[in-house]
Protein backbone atom coordinates (compact mmCIF):
# COMPACT_ATOMS: atom_id res chain seq x y z
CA UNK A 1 -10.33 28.55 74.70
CA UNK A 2 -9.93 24.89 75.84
CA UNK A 3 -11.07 23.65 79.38
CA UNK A 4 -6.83 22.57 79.89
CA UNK A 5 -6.27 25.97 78.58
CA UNK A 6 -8.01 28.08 81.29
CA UNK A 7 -7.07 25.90 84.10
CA UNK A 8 -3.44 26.81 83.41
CA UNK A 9 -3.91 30.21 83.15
CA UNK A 10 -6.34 30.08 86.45
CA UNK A 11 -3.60 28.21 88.40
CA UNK A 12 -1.01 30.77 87.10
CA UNK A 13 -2.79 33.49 88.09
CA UNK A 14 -3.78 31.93 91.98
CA UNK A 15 0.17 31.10 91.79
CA UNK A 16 0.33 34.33 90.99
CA UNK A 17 -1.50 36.00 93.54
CA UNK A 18 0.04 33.88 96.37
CA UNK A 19 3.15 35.09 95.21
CA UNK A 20 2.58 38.41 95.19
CA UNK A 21 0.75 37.93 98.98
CA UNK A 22 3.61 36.06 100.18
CA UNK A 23 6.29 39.05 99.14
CA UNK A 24 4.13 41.17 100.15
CA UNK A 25 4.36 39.89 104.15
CA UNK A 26 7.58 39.03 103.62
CA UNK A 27 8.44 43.04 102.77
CA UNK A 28 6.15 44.39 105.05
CA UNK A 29 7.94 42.05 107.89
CA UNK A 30 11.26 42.89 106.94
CA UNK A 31 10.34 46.51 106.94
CA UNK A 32 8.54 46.59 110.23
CA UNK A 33 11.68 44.56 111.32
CA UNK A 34 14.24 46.70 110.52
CA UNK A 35 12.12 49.84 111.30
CA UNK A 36 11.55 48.67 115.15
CA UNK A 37 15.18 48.06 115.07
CA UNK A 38 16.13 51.09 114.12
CA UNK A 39 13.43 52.84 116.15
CA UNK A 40 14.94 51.14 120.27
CA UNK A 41 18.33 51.99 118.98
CA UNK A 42 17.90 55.34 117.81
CA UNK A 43 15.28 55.79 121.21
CA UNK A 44 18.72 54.70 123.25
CA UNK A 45 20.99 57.04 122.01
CA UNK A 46 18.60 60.37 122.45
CA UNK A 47 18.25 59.28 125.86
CA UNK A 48 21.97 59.39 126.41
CA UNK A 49 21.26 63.27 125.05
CA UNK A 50 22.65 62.54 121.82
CA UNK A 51 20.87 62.67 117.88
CA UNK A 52 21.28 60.76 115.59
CA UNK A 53 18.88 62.70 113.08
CA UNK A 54 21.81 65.33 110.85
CA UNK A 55 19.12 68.26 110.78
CA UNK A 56 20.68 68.44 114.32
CA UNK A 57 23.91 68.95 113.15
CA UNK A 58 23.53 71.80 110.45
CA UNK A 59 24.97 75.03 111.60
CA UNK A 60 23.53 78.30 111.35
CA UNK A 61 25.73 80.54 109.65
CA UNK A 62 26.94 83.45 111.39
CA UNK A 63 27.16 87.38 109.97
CA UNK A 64 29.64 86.93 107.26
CA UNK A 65 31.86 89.83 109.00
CA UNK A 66 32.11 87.78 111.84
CA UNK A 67 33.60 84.65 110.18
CA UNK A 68 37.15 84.04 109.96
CA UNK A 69 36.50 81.68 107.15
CA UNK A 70 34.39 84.60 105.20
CA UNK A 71 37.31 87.13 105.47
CA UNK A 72 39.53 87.90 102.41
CA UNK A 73 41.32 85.02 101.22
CA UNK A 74 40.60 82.40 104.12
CA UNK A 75 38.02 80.12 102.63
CA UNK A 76 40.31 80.26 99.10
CA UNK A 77 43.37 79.63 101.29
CA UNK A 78 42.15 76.99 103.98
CA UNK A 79 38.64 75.77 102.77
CA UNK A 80 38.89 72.54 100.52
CA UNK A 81 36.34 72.79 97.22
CA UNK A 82 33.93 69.99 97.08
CA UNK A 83 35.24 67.59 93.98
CA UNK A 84 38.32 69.42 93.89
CA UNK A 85 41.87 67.24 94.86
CA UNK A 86 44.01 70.49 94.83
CA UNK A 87 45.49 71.19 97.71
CA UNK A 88 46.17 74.65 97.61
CA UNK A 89 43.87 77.39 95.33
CA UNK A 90 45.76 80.37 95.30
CA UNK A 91 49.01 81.54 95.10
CA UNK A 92 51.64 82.73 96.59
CA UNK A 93 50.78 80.77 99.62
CA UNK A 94 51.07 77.75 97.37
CA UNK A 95 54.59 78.58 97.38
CA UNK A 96 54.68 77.46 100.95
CA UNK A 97 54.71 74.16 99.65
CA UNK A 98 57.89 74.75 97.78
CA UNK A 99 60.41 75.01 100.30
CA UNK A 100 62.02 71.36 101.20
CA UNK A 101 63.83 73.19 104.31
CA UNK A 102 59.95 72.95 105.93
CA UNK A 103 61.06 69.58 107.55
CA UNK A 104 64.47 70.08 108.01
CA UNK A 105 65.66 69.37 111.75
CA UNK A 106 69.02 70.30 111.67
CA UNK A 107 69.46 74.04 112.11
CA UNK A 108 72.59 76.48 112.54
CA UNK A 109 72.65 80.60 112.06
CA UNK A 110 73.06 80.60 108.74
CA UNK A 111 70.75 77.91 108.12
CA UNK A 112 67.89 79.60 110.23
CA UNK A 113 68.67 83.17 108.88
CA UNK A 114 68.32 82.17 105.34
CA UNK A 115 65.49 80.38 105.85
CA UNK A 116 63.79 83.19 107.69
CA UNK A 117 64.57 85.59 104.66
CA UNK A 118 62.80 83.44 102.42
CA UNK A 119 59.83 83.41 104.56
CA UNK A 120 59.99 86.84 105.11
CA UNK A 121 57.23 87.71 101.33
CA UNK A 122 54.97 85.97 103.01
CA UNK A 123 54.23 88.55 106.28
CA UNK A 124 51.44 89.97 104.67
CA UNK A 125 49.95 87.08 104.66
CA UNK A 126 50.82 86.30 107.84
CA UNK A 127 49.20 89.40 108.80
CA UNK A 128 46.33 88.85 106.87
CA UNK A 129 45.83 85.57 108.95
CA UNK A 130 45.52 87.29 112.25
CA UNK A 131 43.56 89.89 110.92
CA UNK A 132 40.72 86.86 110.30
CA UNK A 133 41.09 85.20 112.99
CA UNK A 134 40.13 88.25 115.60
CA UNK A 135 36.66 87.80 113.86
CA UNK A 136 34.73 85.54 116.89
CA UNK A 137 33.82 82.33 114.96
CA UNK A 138 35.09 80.34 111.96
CA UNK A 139 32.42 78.04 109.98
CA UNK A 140 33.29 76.66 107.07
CA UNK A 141 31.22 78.59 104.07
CA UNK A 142 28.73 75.95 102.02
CA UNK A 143 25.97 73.90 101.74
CA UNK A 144 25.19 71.74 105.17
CA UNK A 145 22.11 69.70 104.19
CA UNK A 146 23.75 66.68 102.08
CA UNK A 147 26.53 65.61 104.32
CA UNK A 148 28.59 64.44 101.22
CA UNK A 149 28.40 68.00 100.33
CA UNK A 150 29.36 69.68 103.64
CA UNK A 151 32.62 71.74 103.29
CA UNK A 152 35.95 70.41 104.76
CA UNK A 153 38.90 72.14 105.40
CA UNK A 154 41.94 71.90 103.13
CA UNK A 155 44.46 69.38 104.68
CA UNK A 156 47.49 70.45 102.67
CA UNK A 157 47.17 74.13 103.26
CA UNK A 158 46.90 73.67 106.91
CA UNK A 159 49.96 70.92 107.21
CA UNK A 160 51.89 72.72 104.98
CA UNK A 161 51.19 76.10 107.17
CA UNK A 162 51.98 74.31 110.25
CA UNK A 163 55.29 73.13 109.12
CA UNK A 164 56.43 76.61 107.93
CA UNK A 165 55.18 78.68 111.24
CA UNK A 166 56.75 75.43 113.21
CA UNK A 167 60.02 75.88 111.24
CA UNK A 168 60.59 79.61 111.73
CA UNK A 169 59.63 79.05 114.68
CA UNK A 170 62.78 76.61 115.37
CA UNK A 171 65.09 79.51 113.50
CA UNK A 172 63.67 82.35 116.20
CA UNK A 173 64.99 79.71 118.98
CA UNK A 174 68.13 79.37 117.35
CA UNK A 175 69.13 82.75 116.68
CA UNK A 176 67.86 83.41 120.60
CA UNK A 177 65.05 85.31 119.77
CA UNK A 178 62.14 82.88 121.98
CA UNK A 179 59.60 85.92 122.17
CA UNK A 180 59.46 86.38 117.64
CA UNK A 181 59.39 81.72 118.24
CA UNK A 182 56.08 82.72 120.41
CA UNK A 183 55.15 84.84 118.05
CA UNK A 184 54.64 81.83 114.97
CA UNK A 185 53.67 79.35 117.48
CA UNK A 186 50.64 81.58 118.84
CA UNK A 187 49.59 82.14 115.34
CA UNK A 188 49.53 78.49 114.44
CA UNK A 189 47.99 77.62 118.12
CA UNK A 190 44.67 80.17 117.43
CA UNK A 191 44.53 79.07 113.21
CA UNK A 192 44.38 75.61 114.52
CA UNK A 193 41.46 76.19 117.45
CA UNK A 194 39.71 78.40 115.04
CA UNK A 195 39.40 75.03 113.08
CA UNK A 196 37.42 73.60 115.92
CA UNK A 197 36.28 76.30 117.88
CA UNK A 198 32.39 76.21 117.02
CA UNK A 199 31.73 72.52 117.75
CA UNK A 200 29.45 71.48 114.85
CA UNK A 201 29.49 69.77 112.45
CA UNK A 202 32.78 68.10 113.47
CA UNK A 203 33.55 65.50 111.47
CA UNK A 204 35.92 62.82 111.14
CA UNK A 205 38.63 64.64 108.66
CA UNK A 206 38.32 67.63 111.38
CA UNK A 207 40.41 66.38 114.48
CA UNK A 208 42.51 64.38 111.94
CA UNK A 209 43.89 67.97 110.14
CA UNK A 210 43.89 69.04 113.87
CA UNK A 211 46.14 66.42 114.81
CA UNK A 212 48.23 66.95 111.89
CA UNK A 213 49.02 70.70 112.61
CA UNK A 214 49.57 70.12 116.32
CA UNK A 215 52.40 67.45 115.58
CA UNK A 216 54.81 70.68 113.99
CA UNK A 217 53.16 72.62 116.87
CA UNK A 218 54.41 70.38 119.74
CA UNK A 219 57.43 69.35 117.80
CA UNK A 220 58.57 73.27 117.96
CA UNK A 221 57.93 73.30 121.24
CA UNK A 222 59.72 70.04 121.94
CA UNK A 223 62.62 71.56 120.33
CA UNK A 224 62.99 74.76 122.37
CA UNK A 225 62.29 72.76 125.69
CA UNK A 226 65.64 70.49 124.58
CA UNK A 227 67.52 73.92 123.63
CA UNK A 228 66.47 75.13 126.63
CA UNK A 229 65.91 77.95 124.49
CA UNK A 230 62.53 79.20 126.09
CA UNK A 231 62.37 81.49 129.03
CA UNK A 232 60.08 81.64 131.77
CA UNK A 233 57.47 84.34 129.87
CA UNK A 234 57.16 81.65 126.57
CA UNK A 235 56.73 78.79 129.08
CA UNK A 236 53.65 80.23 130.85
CA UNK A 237 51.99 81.27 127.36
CA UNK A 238 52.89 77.97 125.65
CA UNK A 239 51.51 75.82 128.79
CA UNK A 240 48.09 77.61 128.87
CA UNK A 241 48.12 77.00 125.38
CA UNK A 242 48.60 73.59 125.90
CA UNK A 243 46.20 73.14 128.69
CA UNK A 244 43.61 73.96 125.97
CA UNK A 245 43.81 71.09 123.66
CA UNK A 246 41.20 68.31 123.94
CA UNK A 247 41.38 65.92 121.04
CA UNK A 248 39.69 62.97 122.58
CA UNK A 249 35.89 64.57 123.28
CA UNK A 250 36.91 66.14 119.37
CA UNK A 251 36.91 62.54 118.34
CA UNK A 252 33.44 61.65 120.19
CA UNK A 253 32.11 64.87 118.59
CA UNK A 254 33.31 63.42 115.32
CA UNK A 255 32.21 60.21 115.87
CA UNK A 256 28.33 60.96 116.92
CA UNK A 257 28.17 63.35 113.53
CA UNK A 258 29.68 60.62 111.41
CA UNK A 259 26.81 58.49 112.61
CA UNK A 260 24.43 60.60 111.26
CA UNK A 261 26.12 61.71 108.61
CA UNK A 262 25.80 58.01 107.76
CA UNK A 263 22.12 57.27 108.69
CA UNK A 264 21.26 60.47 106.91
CA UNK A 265 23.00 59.14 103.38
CA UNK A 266 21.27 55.64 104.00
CA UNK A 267 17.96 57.48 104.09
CA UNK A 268 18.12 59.96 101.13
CA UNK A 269 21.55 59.55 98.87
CA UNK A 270 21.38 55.91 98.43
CA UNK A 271 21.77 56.59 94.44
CA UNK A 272 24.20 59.19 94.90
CA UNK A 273 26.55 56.58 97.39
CA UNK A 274 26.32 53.73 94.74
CA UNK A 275 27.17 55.58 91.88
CA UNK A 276 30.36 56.69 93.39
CA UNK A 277 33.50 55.56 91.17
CA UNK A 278 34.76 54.95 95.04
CA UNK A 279 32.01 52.20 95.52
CA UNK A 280 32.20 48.68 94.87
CA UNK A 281 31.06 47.19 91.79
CA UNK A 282 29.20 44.29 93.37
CA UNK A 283 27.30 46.89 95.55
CA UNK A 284 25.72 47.99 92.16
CA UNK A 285 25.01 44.72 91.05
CA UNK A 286 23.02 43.48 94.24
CA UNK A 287 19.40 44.65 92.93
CA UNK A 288 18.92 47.32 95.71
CA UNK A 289 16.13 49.30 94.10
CA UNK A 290 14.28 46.16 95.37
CA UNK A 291 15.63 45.91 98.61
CA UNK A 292 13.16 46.30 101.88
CA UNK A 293 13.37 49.58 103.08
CA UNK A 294 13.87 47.15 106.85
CA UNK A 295 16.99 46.83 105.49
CA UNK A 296 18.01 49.91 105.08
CA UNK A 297 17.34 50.20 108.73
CA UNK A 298 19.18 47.35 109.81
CA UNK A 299 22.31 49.50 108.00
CA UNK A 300 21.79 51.80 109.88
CA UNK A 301 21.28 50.13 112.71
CA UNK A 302 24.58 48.56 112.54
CA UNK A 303 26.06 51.46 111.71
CA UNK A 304 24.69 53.26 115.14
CA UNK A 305 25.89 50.24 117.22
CA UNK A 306 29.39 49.88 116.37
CA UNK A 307 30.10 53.68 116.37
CA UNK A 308 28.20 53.34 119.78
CA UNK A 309 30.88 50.55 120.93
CA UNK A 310 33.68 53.33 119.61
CA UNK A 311 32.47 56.14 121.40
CA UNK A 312 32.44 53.76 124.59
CA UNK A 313 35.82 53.01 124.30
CA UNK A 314 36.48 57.05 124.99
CA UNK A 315 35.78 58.63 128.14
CA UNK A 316 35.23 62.33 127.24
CA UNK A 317 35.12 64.02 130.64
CA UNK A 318 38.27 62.30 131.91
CA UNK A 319 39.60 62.36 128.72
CA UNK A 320 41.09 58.62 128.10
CA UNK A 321 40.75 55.92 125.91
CA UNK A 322 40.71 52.37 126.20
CA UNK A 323 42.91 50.44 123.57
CA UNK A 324 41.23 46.99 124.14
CA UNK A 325 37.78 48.69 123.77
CA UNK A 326 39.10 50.05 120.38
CA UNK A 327 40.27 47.37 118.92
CA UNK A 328 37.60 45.26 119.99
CA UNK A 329 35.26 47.42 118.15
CA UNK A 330 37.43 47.17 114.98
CA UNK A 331 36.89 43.52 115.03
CA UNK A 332 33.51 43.62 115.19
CA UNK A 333 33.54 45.87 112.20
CA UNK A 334 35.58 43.41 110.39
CA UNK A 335 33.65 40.47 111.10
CA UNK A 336 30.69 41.92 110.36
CA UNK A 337 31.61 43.29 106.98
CA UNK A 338 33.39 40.47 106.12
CA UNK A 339 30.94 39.61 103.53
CA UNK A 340 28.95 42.23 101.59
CA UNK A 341 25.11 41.99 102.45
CA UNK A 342 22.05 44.09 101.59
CA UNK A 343 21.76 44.59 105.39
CA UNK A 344 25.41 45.60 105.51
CA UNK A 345 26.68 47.00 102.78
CA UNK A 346 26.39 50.98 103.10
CA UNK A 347 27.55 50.44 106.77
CA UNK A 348 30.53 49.16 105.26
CA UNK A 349 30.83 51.84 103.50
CA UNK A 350 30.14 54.55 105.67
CA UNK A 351 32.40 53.30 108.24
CA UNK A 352 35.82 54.30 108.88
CA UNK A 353 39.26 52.86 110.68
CA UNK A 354 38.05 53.94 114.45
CA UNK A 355 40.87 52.02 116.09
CA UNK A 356 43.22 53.80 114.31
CA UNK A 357 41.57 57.13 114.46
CA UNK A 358 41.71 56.93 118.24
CA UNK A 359 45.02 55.66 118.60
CA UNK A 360 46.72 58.59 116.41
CA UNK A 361 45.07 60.95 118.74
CA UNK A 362 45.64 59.27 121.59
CA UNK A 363 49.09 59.40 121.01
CA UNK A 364 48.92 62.95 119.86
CA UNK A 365 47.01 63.67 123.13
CA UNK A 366 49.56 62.58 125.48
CA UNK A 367 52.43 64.35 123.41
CA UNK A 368 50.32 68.06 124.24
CA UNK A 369 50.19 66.67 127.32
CA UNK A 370 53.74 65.85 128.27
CA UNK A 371 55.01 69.34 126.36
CA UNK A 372 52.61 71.29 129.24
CA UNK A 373 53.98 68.96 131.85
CA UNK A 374 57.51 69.26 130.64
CA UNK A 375 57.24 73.23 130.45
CA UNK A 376 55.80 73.34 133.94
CA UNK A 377 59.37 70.82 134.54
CA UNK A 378 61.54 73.56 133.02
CA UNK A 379 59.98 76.21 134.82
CA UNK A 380 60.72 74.78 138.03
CA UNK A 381 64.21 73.91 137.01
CA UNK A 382 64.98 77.80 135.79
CA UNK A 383 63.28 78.59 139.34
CA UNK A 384 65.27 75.92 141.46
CA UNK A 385 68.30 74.90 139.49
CA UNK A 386 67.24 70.92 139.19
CA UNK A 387 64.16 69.16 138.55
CA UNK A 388 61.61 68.40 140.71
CA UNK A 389 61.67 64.60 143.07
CA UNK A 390 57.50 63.99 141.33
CA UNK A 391 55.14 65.55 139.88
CA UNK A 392 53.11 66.44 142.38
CA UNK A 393 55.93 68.90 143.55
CA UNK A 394 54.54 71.01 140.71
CA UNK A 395 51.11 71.53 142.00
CA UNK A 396 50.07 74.70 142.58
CA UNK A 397 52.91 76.93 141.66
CA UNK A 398 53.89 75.75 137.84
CA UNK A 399 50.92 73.77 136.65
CA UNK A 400 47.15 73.49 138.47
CA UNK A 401 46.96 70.14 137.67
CA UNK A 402 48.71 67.34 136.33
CA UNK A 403 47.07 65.46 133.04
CA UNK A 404 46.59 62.14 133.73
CA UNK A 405 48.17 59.69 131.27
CA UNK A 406 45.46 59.23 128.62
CA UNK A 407 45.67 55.36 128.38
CA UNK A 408 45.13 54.58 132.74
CA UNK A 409 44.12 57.44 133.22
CA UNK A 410 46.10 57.59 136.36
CA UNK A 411 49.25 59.98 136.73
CA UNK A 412 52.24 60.28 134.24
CA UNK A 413 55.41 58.00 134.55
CA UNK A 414 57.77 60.35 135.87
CA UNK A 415 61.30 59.65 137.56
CA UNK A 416 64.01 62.63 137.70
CA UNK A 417 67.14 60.66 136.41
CA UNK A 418 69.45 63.41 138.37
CA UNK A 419 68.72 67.32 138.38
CA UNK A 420 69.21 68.13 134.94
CA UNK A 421 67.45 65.14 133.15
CA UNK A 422 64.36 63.39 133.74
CA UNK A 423 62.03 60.16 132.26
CA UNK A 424 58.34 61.11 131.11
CA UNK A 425 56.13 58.45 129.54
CA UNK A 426 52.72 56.78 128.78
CA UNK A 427 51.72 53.38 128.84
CA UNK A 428 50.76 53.45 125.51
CA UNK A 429 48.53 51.60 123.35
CA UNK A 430 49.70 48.24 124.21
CA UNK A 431 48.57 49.35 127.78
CA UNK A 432 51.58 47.61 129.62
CA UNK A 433 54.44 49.67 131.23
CA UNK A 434 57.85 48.60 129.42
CA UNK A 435 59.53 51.07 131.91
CA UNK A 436 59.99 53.99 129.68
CA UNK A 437 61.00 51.68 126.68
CA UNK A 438 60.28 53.29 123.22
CA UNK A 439 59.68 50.10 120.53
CA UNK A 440 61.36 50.51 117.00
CA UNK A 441 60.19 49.57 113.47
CA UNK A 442 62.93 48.18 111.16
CA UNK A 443 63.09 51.70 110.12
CA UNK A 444 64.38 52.83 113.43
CA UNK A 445 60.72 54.66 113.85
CA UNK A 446 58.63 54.77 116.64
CA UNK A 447 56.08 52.07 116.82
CA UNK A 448 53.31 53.11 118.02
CA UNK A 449 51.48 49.77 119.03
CA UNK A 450 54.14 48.75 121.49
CA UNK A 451 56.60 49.94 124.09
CA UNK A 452 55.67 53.18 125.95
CA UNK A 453 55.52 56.80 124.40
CA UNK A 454 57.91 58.75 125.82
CA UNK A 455 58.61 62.36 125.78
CA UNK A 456 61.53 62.59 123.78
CA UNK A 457 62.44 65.35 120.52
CA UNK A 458 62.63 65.22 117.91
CA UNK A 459 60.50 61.96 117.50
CA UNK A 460 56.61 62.12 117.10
């Protein structure tokens, strides 16, 4: 071997080596990097008495006779099976899906008879419902440990349930029959806090299927409180009922699991996440198998921080939201997924819409909130023959307290327009009183990001 020879392959090989040194620091400082970053942030939140590790958040099963999801036909019925899009697995409660008359606002006798007819094959099943749910808890049946595997409940059963026990409810109150309405709206009141009785793990989908069978729920309601077709007994039931729902600390619960949830795929399903058909192709094509494992911190890292800055914008024990601390938190989601980076990228995909997660149930909040102020309103009216001068004139005898509206979290816009009609509204998300003005779409629908939500039927 020539002297020119081995001084090339001696430089290449120093070259070599200071290459391999210089990635080497550079790794080990990303990694320590990301790591301490991780480390303060994750140090911050425990000592707000929250975790951010998902081992927290696994359930322990409980006896299988005491599980309203483990009883005969409930998980088949009302649990959705992992990699399956059907909505509903067994029939003939499938058939519940069949009926267009579900949605169908206007309603006469004949109308509400027939309908109740057709419903009336499915009482067993009915029965079979409340049967489950006297068993004391309801968890989900499956495997907790991957949460991309952890079971969810079926969406389309539950809407489509909602709608149907809503509906007959609406025929009871026509045919003047309030106590058999109480009857469908208690059943789909306890199927829907069986779905979020046990606390963990609440995630994101959970409130939203909530939300969804509350809006039928409320709407029911809504109708029999502009029939005037409830009595005094239905009133008290329906407001206590009411005065139960809490969807805002639902939606912290459901934020602080997602964050795990997240963290936990970012440490141990990395593979699993970029092989999903539902990932972006450039993901796959960044090289990640070589990426610092800092890097991986600083995901989730950013992925703990912004659903921090969402969970801020909700006060859970007074129960309100703030729509400028929403949005703002959207923004910075935006902007900082704006471009796809190895630092960002399974943030930006673990991530979802917060803003609009907390303004749907902010607005669903302060419609179960105005139906139990507006029962405890028709109450006094059947006890005094008008409506009350405020509010307040409610407190004690009707209602303990009055919910505050969810956006100032200061009182309800009330005014009694004379003693058979009244004005009830919110703020709403825009966070500026329009004096009880709802804002239209071009479609002649609500919109939701502007005016004030009012209490009115049969909108939602």
């Amino acid at each position: 071997m020539n002297r020119s020879l081995k001084t090339v392959l001696w430089r290449t090989a120093i070259a070599v080596a200071i290459l391999a040194i210089l990635l080497g620091a550079f790794y080990a400082d990303q990694n320590a990097r990301g790591l301490n970053r991780w480390k303060q942030i994750e140090h911050e939140i425990n000592a707000r008495g929250v975790s951010v590790n998902w081992d927290d958040y696994i359930p322990t099963m409980p006896p299988t006779n005491d599980n309203f999801f483990a009883a005969p036909m409930m998980a088949e019925w009302f649990q959705r099976k992992n990699g399956s899009s059907a909505p509903v697995t067994s029939v003939p409660l499938g058939n519940l899906l069949d009926n267009p008359d579900n949605i169908v606002d206007l309603i006469d006798g004949s109308s509400a008879s027939n309908y109740l007819a057709w419903c009336a094959p499915f009482d067993s099943h009915f029965k079979l419902i409340r049967e489950a749910l006297s068993r004391p808890t309801a968890r989900l049946v499956g495997d907790y440990r991957k949460p991309s595997e952890v079971p969810i409940p079926n969406f389309v059963t539950y809407r489509a349930l909602g709608q149907v026990l809503a509906h007959r409810a609406k025929c009871h109150l026509v045919l003047d029959q309030p106590d058999r309405a109480l009857e469908d709206l208690t059943l789909l009141y306890a199927l829907n806090r069986a779905l979020v009785q046990d606390g963990k793990p609440i995630v994101l989908v959970t409130p939203m299927v909530h939300t969804a069978i509350l809006q039928p729920y409320v709407n029911a309601i809504a109708r029999g409180l502009d029939a005037r077709a409830l009595h005094e007994p239905e009133l008290a039931v329906l407001q206590r009922q009411l005065a139960n729902i809490h969807l805002l600390p639902l939606l912290v619960t459901a934020f602080e699991t997602e964050r795990a949830a997240a963290c936990r795929q970012v440490d141990s399903s990395i593979d699993d996440l970029l092989r999903s058909p539902t990932t972006p192709r450039q993901l796959t094509q960044l090289g990640w198998q070589f990426i610092p494992r800092g890097w991986m911190d600083e995901n989730k890292v950013l992925v703990a921080e912004i659903e921090e800055q969402m969970i801020e914008a909700i006060d859970a024990t007074n129960q309100t939201v703030s729509p400028t601390k929403a949005l703002a938190t959207n923004i910075r989601a935006n902007n900082a997924f704006q471009h796809t980076r190895p630092w960002n990228f399974i943030a930006a995909i673990c991530i979802p819409n917060f803003s609009k997660a907390a303004e749907t149930v902010a607005r669903e909040q302060t419609w179960v909130d105005q139906a139990r102020i507006v029962c405890a309103l028709e109450r006094y009216r059947l006890h005094n023959g008008q409506y009350p001068p405020t509010l307040a004139t409610l407190v004690p005898q009707f209602i303990d307290k009055i919910p505050n509206d969810v956006i100032t979290g200061k009182p309800m816009n009330y005014a009694r327009k004379d003693d058979q009609d009244f004005l009830l509204y919110s703020v709403g998300w825009n966070e500026v009183d329009d004096g009880g003005i709802t804002a239209r779409n071009g479609d002649g629908s609500e919109d939701r990001d502007r005016g004030d939500w009012v209490w009115h039927y049969p909108e939602l």
